[in-house]
Protein backbone atom coordinates (compact mmCIF):
# COMPACT_ATOMS: atom_id res chain seq x y z
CA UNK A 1 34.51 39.08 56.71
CA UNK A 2 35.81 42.71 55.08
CA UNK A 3 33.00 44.67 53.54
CA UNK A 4 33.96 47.09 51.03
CA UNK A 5 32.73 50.65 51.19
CA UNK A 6 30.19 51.42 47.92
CA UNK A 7 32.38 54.97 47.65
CA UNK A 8 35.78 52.73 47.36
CA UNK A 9 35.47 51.70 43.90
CA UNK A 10 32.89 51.94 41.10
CA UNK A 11 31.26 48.11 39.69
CA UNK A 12 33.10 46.75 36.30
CA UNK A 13 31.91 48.15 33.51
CA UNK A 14 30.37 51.34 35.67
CA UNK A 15 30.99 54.71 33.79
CA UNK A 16 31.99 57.55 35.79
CA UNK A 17 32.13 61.16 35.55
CA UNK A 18 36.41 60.50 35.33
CA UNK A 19 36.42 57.75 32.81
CA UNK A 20 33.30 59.02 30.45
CA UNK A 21 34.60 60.02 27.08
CA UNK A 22 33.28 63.48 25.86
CA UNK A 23 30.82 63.63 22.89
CA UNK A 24 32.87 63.68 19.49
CA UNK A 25 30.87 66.56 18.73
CA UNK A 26 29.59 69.08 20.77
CA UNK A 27 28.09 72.46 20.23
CA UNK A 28 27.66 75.16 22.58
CA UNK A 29 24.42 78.11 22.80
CA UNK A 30 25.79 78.49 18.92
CA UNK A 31 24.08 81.60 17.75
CA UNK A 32 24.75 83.88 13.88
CA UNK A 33 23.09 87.14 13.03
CA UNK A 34 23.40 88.64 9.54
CA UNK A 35 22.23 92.65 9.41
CA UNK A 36 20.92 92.79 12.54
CA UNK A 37 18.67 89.27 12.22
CA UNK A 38 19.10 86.48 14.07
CA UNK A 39 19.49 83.20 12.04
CA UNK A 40 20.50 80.64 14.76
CA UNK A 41 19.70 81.24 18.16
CA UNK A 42 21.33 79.26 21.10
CA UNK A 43 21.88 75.76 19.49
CA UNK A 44 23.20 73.10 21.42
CA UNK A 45 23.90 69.69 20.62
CA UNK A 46 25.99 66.58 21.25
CA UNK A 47 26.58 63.94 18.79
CA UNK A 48 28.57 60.41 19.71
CA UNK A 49 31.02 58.75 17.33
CA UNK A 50 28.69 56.66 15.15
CA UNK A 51 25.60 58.08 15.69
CA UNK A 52 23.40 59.81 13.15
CA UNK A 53 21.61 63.14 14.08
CA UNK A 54 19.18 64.87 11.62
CA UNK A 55 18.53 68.62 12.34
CA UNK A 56 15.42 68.97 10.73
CA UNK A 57 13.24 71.87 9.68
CA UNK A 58 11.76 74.21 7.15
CA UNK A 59 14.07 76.10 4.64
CA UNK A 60 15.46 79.33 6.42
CA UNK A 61 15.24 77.90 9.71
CA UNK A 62 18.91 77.80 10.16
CA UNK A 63 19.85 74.43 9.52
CA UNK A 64 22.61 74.93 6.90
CA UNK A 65 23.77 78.14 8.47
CA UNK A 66 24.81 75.61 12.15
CA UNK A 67 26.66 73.26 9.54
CA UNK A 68 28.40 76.00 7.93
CA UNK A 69 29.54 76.74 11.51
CA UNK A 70 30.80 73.26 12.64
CA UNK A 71 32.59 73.09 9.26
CA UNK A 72 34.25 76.56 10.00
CA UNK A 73 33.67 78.04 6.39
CA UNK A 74 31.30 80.44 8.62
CA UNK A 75 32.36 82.76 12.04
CA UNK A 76 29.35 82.45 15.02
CA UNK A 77 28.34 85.53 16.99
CA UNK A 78 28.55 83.69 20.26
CA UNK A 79 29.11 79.94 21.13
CA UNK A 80 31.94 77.13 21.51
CA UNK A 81 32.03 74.20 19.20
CA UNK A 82 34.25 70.96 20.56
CA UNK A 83 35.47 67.88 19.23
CA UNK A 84 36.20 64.75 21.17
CA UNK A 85 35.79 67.55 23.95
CA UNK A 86 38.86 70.10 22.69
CA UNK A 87 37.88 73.20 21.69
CA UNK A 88 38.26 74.10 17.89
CA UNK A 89 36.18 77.39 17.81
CA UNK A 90 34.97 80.18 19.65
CA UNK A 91 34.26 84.26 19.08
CA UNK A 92 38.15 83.95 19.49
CA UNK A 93 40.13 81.17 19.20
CA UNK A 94 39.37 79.08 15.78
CA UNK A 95 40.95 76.03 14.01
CA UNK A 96 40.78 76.41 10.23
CA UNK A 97 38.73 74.46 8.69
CA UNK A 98 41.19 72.16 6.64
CA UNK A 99 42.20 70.91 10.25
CA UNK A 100 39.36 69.87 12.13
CA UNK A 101 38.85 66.51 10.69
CA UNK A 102 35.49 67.30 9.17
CA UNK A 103 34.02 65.61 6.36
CA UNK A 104 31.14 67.45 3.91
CA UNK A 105 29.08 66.69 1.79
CA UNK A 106 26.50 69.23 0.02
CA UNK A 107 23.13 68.55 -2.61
CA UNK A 108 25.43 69.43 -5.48
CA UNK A 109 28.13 66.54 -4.92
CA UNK A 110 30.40 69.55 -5.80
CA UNK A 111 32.75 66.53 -7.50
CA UNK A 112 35.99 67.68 -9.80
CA UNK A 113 34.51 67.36 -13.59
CA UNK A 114 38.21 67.60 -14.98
CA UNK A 115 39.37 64.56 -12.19
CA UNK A 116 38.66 61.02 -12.42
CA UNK A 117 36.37 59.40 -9.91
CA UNK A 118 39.81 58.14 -8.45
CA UNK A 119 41.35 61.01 -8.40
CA UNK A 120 38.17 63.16 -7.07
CA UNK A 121 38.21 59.93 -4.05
CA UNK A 122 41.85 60.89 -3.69
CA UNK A 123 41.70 64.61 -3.14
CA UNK A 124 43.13 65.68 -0.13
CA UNK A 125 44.55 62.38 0.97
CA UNK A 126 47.62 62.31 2.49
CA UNK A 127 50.71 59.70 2.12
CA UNK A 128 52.35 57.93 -0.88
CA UNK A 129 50.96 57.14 -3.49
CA UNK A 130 50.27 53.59 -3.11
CA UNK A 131 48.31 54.85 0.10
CA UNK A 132 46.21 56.74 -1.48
CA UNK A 133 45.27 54.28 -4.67
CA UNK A 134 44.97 51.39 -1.46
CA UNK A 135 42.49 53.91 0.18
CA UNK A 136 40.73 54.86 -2.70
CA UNK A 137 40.41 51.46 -4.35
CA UNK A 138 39.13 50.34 -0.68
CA UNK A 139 36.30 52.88 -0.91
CA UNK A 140 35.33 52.32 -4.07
CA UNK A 141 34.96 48.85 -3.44
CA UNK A 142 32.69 49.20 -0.75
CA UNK A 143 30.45 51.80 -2.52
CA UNK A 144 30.69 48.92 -5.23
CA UNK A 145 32.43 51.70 -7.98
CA UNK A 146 35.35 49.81 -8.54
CA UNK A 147 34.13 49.94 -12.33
CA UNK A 148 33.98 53.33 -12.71
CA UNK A 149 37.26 54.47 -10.69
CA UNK A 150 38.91 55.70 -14.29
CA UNK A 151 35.58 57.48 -15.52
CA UNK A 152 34.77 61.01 -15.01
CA UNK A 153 32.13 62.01 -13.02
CA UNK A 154 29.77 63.71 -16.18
CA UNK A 155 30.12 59.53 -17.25
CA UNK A 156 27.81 58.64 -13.97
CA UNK A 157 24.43 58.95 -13.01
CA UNK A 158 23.34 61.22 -9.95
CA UNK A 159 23.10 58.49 -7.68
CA UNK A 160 26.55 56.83 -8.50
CA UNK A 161 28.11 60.53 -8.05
CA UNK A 162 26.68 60.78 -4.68
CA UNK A 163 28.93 57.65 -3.86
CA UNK A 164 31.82 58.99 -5.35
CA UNK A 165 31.04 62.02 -3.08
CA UNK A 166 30.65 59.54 -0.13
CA UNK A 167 33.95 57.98 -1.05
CA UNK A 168 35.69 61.35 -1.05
CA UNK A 169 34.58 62.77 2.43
CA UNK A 170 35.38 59.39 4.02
CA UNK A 171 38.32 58.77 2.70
CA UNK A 172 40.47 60.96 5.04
CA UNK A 173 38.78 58.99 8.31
CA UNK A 174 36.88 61.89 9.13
CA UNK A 175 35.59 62.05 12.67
CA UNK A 176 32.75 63.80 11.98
CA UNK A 177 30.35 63.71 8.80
CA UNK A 178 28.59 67.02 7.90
CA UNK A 179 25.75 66.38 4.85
CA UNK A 180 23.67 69.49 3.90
CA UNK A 181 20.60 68.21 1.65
CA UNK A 182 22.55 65.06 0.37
CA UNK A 183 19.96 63.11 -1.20
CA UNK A 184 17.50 66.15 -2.76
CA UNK A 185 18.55 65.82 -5.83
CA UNK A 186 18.43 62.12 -6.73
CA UNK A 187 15.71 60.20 -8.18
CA UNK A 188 12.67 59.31 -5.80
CA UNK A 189 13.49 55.20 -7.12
CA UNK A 190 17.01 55.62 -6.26
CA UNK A 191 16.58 57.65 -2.80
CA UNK A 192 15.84 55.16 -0.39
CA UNK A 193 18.28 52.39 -1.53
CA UNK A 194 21.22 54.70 -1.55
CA UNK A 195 20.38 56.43 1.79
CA UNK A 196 20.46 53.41 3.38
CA UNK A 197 23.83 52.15 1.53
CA UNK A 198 25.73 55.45 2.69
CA UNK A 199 24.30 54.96 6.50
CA UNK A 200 25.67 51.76 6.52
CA UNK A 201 28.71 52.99 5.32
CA UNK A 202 28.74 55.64 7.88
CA UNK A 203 28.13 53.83 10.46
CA UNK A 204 30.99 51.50 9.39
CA UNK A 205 33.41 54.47 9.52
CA UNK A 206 32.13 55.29 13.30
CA UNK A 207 31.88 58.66 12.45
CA UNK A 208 29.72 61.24 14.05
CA UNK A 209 26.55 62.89 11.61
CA UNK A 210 24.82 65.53 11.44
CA UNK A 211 22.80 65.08 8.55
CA UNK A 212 20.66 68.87 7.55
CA UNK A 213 16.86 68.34 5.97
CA UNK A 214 13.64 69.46 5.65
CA UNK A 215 12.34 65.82 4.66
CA UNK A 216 10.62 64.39 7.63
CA UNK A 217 10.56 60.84 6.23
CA UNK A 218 14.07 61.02 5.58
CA UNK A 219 14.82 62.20 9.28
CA UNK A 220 12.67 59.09 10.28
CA UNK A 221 14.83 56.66 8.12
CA UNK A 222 18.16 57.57 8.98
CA UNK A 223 18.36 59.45 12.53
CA UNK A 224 19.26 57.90 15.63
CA UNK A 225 18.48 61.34 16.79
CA UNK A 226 15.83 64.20 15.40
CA UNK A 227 16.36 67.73 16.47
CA UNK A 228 13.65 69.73 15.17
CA UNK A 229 14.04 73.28 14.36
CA UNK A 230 12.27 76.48 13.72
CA UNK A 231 13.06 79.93 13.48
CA UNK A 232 16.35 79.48 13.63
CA UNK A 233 15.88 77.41 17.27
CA UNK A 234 16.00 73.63 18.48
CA UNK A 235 12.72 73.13 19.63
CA UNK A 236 12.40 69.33 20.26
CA UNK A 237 15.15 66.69 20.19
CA UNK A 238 14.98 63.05 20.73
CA UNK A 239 14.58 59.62 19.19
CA UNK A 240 12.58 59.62 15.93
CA UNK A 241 9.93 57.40 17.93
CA UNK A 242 9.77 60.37 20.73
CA UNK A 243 9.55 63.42 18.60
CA UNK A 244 6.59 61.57 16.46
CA UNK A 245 4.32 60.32 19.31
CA UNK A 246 5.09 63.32 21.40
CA UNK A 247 5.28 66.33 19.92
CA UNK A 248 6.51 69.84 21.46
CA UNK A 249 3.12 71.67 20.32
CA UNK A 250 1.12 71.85 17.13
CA UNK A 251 3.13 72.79 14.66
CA UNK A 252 5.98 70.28 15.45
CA UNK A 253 2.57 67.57 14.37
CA UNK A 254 1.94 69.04 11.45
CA UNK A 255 5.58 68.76 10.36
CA UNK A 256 5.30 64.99 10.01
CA UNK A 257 2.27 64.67 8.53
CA UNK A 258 -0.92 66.25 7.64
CA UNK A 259 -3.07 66.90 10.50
CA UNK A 260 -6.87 67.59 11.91
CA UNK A 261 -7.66 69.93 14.18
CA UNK A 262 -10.35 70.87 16.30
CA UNK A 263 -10.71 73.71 18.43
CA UNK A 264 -12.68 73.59 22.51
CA UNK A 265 -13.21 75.45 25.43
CA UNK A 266 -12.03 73.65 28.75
CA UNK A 267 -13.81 73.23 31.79
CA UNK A 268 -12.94 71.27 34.94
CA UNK A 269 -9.97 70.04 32.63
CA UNK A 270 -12.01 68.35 30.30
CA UNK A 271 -13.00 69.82 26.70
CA UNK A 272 -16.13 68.88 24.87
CA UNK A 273 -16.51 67.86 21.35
CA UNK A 274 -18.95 66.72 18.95
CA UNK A 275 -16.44 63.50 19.00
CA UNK A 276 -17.10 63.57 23.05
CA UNK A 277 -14.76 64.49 25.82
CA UNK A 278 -10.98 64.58 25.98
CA UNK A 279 -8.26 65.36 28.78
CA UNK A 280 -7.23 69.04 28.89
CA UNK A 281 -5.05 68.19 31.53
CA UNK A 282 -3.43 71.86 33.48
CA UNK A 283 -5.92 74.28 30.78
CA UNK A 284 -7.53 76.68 32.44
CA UNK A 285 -11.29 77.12 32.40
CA UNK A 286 -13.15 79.10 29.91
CA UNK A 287 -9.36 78.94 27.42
CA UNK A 288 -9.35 77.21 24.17
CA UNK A 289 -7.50 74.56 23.11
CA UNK A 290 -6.61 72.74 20.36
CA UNK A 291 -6.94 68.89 19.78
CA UNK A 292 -4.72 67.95 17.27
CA UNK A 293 -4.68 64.01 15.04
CA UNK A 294 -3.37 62.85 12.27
CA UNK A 295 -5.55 61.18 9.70
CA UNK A 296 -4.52 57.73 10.01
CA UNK A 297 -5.81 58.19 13.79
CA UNK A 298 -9.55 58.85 12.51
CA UNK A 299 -11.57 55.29 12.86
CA UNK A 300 -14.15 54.95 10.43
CA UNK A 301 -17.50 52.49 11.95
CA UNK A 302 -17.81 50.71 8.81
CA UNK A 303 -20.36 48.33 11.29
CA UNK A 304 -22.64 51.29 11.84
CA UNK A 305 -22.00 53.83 8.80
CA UNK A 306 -25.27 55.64 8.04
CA UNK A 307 -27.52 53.70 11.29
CA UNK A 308 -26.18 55.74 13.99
CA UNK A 309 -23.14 56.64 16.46
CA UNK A 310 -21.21 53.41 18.33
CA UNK A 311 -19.08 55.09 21.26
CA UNK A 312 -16.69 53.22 23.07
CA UNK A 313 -14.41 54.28 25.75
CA UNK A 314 -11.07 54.21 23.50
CA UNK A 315 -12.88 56.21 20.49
CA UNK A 316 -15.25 58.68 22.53
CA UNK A 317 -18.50 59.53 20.61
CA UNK A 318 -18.94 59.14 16.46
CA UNK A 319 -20.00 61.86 14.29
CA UNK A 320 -22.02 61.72 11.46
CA UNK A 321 -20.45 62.66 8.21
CA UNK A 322 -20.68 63.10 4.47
CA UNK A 323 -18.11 61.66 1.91
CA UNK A 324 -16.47 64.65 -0.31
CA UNK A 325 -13.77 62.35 -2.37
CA UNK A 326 -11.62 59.98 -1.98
CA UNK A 327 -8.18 59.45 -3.49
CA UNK A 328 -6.14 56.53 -3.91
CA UNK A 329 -2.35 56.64 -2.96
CA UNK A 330 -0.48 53.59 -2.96
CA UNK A 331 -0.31 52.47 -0.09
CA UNK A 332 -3.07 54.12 1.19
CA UNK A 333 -6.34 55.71 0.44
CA UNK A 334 -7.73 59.70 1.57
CA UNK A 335 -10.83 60.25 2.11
CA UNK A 336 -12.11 63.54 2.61
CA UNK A 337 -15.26 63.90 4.89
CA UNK A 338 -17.34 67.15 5.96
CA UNK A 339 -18.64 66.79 9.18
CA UNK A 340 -22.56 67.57 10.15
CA UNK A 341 -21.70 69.22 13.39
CA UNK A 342 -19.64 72.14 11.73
CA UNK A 343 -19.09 72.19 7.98
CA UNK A 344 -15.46 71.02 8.36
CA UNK A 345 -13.60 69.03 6.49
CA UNK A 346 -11.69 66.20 8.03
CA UNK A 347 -8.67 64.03 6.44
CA UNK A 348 -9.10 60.47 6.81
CA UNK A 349 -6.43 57.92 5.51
CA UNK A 350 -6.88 53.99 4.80
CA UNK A 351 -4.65 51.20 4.37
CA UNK A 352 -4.71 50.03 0.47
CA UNK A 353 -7.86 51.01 -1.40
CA UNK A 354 -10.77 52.41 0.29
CA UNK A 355 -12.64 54.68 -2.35
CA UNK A 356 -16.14 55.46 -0.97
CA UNK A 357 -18.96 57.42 -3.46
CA UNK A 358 -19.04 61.11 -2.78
CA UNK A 359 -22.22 61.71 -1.14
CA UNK A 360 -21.96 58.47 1.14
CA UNK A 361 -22.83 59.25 4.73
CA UNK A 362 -20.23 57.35 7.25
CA UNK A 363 -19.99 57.83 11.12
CA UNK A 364 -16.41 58.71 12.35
CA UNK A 365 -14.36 58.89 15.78
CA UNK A 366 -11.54 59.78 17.00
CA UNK A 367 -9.03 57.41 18.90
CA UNK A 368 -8.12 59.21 22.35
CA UNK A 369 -4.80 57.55 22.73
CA UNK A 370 -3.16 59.19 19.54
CA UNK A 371 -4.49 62.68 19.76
CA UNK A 372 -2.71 65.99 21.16
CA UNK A 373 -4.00 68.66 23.51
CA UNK A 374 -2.43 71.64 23.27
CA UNK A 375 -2.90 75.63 23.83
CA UNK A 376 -5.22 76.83 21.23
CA UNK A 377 -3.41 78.73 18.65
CA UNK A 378 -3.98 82.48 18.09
């Protein structure tokens, strides 16, 4: 019986370096100074057809300055920026921006007041005219607008604009979607229902997005991918789930939620706390670090509150402390305690409503498999 050699052909199905198809958007060590500052510094990223990726970050980190760069309305210093893996811009060689196939969408809609919503859908289509009315009716429709396709946009609210916006970048089949801020100015009611109708619709469209905010929540909703930035840098990127549970350093934490911190000396790769030990894994001995959780990761011993600690091995040691209010959310409650050992004050939060007296003493721990150890910051 033959055998066939593994090198003679590669399994059904089996992608290879040959047959792979290149990212539909790719950016190359992308970096833009203006008067002598640097305002993005070495970005890279790849996006596939279809999938959603958020860069997210604090205003002036750089985030709208990148887009402005894919979309071509601004020149980078150094860098290469591909599409379906053919280059459409270097320091050199650039495609205007009319022809790289590159749909935008800013916070101000930026919609044509004198133009119907049919006509602002119909912008920059190409064809004849029954075409363009089959296109634009087709969008419409699926941003359910068909209504409204003679009104003007000052006749719509903020949300139904945004759709009209939608409509208008898609309707050219763009392969990739830029959207700087899109949702910022709508209504917190209307926000979530109408992010999640223009993902759909995105994802229908199998276009590639890069979707600019500094709304960590919204990152979390919409992103297949999160890359974080700061100063003007990518300094984490991953799935939503991976840059939450395991953050770059301290700050990256504290950009999802509020945090608690709590500052130790190592020794023998171990630093001691009033809440007992926890893993300092490669510190040094006799440096600081910092051990970093989020409120919702504080466990309050409701069993023992006020009668002494209850240490197990998944919470450490409980500390005693001193209720200073409490504050009722939603969905959640605060609680803001100051511990005995130090004088701090510590966030805690609480499914529904938890509203203990000020005053109230309560014993508290810390749950060892959702904290973060890192380099104490100077």
């Amino acid at each position: 019986m033959s055998q066939t050699s593994p090198l003679s052909a590669p399994d059904a199905g089996q992608t290879t370096a040959a047959n792979r198809r290149p990212p539909r958007l790719e950016i190359r060590n992308l970096s833009r100074s203006f008067d002598g500052r640097t305002v993005v510094d070495n970005v890279s990223l790849q996006i596939e057809a279809g999938q959603v990726m958020c860069l997210l970050g604090p205003s002036g980190c750089g985030k709208s300055t990148t887009l402005r760069m894919i979309a071509g309305v601004e020149m980078q210093n150094a860098g290469e920026i591909y599409v379906d893996g053919e280059l459409i811009c270097d320091t050199v060689f650039r495609v205007p921006p009319e022809r790289r196939e590159i749909g935008l969408i800013f916070q101000d809609f930026a919609l044509f007041p004198h133009l119907s919503v049919a006509d602002n859908v119909a912008f920059g289509l190409k064809g004849s005219k029954e075409q363009k009315r089959a296109r634009v009716v087709e969008l419409l429709d699926r941003v359910s607008l068909s209504r409204h396709i003679d009104a003007f946009p000052h006749h719509l609210s903020g949300g139904e604009q945004q759709r009209v916006a939608l409509a208008r970048a898609l309707a050219p089949k763009p392969r990739i979607m830029l959207m700087d801020e899109p949702f910022s100015g709508l209504d917190n009611r209307l926000r979530d229902g109408i992010r999640d109708e223009t993902l759909a619709l995105l994802k229908e469209e199998d276009a590639a997005v890069l979707l600019v905010t500094h709304e960590p929540d919204e990152a979390l909703r919409m992103a297949d991918e999160i890359a974080l930035m700061r100063g003007g840098c990518i300094v984490q990127q991953g799935a939503p789930y991976t840059v939450y549970t395991h953050p770059v350093d301290r700050a990256a934490v504290s950009f999802f939620s509020d945090i608690n911190v709590l500052t130790a000396t190592v020794q023998d790769e171990v630093a001691q706390t009033p809440f007992g030990a926890f893993a300092a894994t490669g510190q040094a001995n006799g440096s600081q670090v910092d051990i970093v959780f989020r409120p919702q990761h504080v466990k309050i011993d409701f069993d023992r509150s006020g009668r002494g600690p209850n240490p197990t091995a998944q919470d450490g040691t409980a500390a005693r402390a001193t209720v200073q209010r409490a504050r009722f959310l939603g969905n959640e409650s605060l609680v803001e305690f100051r511990m005995d050992f130090d004088d701090r004050v510590l966030k805690v939060t609480v499914p529904n409503v938890f509203l203990p007296e000020p005053g109230r003493v309560m014993w508290l721990a810390v749950r060892r498999d959702r904290c973060f150890v890192f380099p104490a910051k100077t």
